[in-house]
N, C-alpha and C. Protein backbone atom coordinates (compact mmCIF):
# COMPACT_ATOMS: atom_id res chain seq x y z
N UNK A 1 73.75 76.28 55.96
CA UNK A 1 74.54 75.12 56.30
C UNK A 1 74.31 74.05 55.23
N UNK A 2 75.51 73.17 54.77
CA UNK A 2 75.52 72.57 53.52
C UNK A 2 74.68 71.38 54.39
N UNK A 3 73.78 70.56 53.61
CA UNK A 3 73.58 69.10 54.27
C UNK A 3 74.42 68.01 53.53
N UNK A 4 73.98 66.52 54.18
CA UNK A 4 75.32 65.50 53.53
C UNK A 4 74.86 65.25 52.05
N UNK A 5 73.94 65.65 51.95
CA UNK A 5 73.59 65.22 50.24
C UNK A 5 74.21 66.56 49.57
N UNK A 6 74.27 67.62 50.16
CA UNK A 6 74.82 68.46 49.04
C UNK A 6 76.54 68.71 48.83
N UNK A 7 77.01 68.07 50.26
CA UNK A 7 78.13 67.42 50.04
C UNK A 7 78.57 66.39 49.09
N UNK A 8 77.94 65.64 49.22
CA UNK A 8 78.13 64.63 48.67
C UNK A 8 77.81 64.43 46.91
N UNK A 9 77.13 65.51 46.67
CA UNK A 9 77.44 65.72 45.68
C UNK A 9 78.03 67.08 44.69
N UNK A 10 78.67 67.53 45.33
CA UNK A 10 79.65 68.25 45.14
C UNK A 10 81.06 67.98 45.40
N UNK A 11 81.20 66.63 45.88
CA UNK A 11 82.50 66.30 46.77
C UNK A 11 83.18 65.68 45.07
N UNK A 12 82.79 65.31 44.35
CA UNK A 12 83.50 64.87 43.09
C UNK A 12 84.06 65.80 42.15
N UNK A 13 83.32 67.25 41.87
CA UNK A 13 83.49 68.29 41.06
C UNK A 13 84.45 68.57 42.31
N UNK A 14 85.04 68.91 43.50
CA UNK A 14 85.84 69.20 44.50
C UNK A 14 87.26 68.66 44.28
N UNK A 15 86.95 67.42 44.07
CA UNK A 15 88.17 66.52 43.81
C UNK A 15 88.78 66.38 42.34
N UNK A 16 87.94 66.64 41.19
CA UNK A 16 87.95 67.18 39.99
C UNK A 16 88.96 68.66 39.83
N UNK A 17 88.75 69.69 40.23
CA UNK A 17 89.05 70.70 40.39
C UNK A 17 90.59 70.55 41.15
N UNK A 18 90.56 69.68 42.27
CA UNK A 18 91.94 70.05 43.10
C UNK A 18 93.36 69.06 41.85
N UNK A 19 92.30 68.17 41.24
CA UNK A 19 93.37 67.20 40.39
C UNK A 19 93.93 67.96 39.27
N UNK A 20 92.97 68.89 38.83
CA UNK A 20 93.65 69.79 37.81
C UNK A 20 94.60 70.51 37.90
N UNK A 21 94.20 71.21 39.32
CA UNK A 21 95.38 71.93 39.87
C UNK A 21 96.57 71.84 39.80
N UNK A 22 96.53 70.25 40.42
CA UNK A 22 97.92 69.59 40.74
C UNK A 22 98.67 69.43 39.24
N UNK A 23 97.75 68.91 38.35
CA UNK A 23 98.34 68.62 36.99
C UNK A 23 99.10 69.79 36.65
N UNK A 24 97.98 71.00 36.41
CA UNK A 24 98.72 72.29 36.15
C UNK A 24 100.12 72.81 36.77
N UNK A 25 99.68 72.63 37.94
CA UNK A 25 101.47 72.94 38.75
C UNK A 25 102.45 72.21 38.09
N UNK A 26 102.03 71.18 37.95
CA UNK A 26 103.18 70.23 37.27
C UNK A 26 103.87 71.05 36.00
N UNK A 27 102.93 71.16 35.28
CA UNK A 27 103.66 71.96 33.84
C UNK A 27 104.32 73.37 34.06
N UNK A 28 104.55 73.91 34.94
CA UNK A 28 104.83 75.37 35.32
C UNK A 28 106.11 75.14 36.42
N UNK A 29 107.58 75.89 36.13
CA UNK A 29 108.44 76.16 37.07
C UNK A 29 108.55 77.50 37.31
N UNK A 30 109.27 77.67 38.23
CA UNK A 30 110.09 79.06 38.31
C UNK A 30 111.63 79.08 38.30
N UNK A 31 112.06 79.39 37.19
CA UNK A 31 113.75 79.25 36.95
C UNK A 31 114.08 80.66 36.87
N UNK A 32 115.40 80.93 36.73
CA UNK A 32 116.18 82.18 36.95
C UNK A 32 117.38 82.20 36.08
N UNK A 33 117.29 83.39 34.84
CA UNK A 33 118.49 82.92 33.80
C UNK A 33 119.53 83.93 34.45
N UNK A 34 120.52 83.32 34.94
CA UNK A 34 121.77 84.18 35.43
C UNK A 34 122.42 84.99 34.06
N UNK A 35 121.79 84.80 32.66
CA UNK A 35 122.88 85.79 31.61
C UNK A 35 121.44 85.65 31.13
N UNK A 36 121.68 87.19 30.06
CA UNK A 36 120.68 87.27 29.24
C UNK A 36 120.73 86.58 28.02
N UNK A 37 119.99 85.83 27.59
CA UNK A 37 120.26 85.01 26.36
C UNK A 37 119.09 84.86 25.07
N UNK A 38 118.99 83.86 24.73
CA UNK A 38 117.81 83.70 23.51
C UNK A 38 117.17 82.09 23.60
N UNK A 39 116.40 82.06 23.14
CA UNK A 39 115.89 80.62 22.83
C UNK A 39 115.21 80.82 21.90
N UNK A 40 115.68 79.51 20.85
CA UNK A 40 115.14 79.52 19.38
C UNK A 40 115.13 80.84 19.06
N UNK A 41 115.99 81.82 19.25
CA UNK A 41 116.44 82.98 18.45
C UNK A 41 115.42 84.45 19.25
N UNK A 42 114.90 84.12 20.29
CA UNK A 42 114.08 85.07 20.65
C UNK A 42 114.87 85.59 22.20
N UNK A 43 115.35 86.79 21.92
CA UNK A 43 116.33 87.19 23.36
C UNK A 43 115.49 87.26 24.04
N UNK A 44 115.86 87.04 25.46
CA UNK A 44 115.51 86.87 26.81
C UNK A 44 116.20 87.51 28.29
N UNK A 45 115.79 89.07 28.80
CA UNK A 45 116.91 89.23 29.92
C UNK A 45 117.17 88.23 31.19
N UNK A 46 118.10 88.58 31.21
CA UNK A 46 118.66 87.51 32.80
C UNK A 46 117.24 88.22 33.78
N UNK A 47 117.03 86.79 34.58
CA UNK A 47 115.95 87.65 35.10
C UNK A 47 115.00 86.13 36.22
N UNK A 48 114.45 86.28 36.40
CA UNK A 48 113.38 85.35 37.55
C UNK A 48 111.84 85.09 36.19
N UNK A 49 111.51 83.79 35.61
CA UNK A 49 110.76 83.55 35.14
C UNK A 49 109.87 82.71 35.33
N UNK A 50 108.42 82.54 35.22
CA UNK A 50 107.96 81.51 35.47
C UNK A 50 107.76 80.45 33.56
N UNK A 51 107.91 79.52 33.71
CA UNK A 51 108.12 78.78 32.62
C UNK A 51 107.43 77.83 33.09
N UNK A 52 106.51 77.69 31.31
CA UNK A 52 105.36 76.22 31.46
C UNK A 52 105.30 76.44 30.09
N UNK A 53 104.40 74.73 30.16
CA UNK A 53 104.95 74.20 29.01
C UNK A 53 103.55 72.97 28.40
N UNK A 54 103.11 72.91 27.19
CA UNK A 54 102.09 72.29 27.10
C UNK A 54 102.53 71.21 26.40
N UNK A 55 102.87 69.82 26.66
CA UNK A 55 103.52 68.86 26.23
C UNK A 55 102.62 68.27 24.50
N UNK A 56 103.46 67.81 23.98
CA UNK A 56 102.78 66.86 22.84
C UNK A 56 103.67 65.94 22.12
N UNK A 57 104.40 65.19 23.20
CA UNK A 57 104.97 63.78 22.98
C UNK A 57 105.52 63.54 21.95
N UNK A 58 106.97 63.75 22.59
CA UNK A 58 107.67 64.39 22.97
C UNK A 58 107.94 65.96 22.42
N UNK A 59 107.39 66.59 21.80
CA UNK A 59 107.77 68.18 22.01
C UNK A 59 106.70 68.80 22.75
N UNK A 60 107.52 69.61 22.94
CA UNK A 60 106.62 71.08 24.11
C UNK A 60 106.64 72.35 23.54
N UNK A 61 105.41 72.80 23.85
CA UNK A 61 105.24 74.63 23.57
C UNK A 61 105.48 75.19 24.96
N UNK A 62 106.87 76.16 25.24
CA UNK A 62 107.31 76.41 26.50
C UNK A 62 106.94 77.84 26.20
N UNK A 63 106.56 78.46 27.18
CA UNK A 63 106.40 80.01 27.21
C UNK A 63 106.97 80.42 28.74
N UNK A 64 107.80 81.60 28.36
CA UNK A 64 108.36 81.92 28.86
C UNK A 64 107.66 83.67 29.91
N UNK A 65 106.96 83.70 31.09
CA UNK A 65 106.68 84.45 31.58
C UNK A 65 107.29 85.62 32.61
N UNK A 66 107.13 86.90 32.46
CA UNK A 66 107.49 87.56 33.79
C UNK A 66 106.31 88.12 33.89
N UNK A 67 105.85 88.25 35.48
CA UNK A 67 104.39 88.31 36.16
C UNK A 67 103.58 87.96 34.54
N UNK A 68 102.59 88.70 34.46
CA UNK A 68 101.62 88.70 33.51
C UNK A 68 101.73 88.54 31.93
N UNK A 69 103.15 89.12 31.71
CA UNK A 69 103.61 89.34 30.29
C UNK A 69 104.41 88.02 29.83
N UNK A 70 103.79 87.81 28.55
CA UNK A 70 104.42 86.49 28.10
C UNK A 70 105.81 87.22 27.03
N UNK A 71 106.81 86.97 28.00
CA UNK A 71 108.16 87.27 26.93
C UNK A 71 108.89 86.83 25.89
N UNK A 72 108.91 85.45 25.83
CA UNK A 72 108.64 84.34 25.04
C UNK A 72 107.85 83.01 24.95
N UNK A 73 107.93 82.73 23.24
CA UNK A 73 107.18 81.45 23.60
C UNK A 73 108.30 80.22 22.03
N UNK A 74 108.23 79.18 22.91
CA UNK A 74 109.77 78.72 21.34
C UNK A 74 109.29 76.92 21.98
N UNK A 75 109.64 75.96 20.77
CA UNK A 75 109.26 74.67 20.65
C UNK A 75 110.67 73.96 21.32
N UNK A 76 110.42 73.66 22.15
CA UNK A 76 111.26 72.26 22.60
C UNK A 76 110.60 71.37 22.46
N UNK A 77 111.87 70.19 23.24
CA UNK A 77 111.60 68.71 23.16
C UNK A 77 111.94 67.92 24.18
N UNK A 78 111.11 67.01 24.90
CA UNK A 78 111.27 66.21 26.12
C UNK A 78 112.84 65.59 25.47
N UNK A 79 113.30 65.21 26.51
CA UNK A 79 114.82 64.01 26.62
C UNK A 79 114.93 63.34 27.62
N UNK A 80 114.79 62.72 27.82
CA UNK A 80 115.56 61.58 28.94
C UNK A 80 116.86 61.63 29.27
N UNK A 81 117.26 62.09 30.59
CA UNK A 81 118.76 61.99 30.86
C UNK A 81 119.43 60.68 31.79
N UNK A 82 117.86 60.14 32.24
CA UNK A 82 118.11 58.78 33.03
C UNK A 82 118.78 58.96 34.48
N UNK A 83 118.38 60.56 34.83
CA UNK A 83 119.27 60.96 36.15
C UNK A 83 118.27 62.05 36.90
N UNK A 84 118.44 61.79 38.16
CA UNK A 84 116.68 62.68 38.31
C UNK A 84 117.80 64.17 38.63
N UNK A 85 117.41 64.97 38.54
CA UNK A 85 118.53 66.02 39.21
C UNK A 85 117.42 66.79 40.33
N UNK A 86 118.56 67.58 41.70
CA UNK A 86 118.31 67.53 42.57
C UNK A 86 117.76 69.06 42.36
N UNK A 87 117.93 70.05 41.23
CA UNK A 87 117.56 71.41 41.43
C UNK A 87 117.27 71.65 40.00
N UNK A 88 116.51 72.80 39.95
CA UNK A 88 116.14 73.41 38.60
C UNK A 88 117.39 73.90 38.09
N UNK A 89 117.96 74.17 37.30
CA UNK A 89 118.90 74.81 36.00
C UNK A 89 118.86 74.92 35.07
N UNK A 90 119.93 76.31 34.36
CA UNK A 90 119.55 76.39 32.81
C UNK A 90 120.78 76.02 31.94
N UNK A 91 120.82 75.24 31.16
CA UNK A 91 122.11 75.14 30.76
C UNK A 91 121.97 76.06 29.23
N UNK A 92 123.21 76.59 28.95
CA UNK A 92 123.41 77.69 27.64
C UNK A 92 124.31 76.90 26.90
N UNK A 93 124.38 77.70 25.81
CA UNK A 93 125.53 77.80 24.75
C UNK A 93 126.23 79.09 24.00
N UNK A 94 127.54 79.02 24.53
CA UNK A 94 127.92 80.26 24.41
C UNK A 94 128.68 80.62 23.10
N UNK A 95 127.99 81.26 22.13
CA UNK A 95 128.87 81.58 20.77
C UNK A 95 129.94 82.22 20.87
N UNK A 96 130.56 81.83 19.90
CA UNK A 96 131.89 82.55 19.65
C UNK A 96 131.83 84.55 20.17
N UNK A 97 131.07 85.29 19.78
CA UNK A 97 131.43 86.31 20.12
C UNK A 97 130.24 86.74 21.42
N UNK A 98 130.18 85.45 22.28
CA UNK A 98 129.57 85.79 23.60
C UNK A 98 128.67 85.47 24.22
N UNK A 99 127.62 85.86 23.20
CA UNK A 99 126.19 85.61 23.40
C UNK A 99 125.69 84.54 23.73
N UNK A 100 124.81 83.80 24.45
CA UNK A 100 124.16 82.80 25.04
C UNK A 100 122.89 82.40 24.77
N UNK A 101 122.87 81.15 24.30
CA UNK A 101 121.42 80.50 23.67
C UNK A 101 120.95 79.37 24.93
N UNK A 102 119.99 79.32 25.46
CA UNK A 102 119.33 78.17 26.17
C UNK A 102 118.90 77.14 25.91
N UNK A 103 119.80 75.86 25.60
CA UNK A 103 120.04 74.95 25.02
C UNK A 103 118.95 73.56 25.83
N UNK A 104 118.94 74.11 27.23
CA UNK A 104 118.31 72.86 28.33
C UNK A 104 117.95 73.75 29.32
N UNK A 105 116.69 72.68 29.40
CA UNK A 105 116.12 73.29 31.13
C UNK A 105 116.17 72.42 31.80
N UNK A 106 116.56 72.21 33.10
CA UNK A 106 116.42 71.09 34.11
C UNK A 106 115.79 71.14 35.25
N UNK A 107 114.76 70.10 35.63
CA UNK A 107 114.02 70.37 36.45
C UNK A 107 113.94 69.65 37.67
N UNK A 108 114.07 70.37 39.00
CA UNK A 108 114.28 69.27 40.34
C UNK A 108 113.64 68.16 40.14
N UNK A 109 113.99 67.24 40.24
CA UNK A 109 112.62 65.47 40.89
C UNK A 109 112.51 64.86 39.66
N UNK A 110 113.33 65.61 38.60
CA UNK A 110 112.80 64.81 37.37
C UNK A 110 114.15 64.96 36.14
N UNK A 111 113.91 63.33 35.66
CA UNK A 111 114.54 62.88 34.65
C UNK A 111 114.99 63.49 33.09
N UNK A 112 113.62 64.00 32.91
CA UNK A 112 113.81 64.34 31.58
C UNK A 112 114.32 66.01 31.18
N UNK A 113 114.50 66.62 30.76
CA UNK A 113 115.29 67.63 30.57
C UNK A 113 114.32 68.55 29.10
N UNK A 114 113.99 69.69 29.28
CA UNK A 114 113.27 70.43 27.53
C UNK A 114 114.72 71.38 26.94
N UNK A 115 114.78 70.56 25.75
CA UNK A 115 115.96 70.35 25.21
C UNK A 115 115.63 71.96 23.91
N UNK A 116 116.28 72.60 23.41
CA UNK A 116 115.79 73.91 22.65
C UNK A 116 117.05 73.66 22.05
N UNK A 117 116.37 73.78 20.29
CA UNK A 117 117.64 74.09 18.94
C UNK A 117 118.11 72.25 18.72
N UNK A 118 119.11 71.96 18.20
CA UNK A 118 119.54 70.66 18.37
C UNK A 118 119.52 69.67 18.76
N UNK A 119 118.27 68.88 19.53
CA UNK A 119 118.85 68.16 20.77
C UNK A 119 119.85 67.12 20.46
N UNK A 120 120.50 66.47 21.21
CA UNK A 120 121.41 65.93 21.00
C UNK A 120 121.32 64.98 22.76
N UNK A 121 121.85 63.37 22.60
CA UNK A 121 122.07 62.48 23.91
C UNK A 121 122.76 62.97 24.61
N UNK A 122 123.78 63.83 24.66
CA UNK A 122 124.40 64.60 26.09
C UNK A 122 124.39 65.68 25.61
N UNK A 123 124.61 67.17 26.85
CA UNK A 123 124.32 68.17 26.39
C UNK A 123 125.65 68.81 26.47
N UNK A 124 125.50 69.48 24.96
CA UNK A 124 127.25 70.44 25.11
C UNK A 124 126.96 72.09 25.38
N UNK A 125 126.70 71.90 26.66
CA UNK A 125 126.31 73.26 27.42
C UNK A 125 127.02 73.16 28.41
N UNK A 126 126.73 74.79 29.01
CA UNK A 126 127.52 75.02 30.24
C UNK A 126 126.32 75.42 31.07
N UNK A 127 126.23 75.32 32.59
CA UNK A 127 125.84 75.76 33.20
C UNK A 127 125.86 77.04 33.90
N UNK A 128 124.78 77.84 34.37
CA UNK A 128 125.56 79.17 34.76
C UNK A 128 126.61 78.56 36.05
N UNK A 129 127.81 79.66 36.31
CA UNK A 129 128.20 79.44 37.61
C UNK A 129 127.53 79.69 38.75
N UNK A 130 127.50 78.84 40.16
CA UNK A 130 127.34 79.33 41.33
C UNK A 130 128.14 81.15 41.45
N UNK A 131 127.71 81.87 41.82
CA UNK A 131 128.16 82.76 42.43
C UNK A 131 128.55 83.38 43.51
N UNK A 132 129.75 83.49 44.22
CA UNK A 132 129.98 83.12 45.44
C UNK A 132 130.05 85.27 46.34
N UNK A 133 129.43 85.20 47.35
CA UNK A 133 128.84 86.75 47.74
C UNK A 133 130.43 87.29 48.34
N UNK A 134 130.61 88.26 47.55
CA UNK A 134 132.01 89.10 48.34
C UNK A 134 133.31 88.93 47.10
N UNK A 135 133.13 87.87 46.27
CA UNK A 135 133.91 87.37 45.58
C UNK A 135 133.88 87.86 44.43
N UNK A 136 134.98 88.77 43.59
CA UNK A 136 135.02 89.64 42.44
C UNK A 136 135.65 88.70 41.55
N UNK A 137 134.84 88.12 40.23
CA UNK A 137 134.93 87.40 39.11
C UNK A 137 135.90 88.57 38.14
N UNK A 138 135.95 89.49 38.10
CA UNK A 138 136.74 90.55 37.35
C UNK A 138 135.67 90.33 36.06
């Protein structure tokens, strides 16, 4: 049985530990690329990823994960869009003969946007579409 002194001093390394946590979550989403595409030139399948990102004001080292395997890793850059948005998304850019580059990531609760290739004050991307169940896009 712990006594209050050995609580009590362990209760700081406790609170130490849970703050990191929280920090860490912060840098880490889980997004979902509806097309297979590239960032900074490194293809990527459509697929469920976890994505994090080690900031250094304003650019980021984003790596791109599925479970254990790191699939990519490519330099963005924080942006300010001055608009908090309500869900994660990926916005692309679609070249002339198809292919799709990941231009923006957007993240629920928050303002700023990791901008990949060009950034530029508004973004000339598309979003994937909603996809609606039963409904044939041809």
């Amino acid at each position: 049985m712990a006594s209050k002194k050995d609580i009590k001093r362990f209760a700081p390394l406790l609170i130490v530990c849970l703050m990191a946590g929280t920090v860490f979550a912060k840098n880490r989403r889980t997004v979902t690329l509806a097309y297979p595409a590239s960032v900074n030139g490194t293809p990527i399948a459509a697929g469920v990823y976890d994505v994090s990102w080690v900031s250094h004001s304003p650019e980021a080292t984003v790596t791109f994960n599925k479970g254990k395997n790191v699939i990519a890793t490519a330099q963005g850059k924080w942006m300010d869009r001055s608009v908090k948005y309500d869900r994660d998304s990926v916005m692309y850019t679609t070249s002339p003969d198809g292919s799709r580059a990941i231009s923006e990531i957007r993240f629920a609760g928050m303002t700023q946007v990791l901008v990949f290739g060009e950034p530029s004050s508004a973004p000339q991307s598309r979003m994937a579409p909603r996809r609606t169940p039963g409904r044939n896009d041809g």
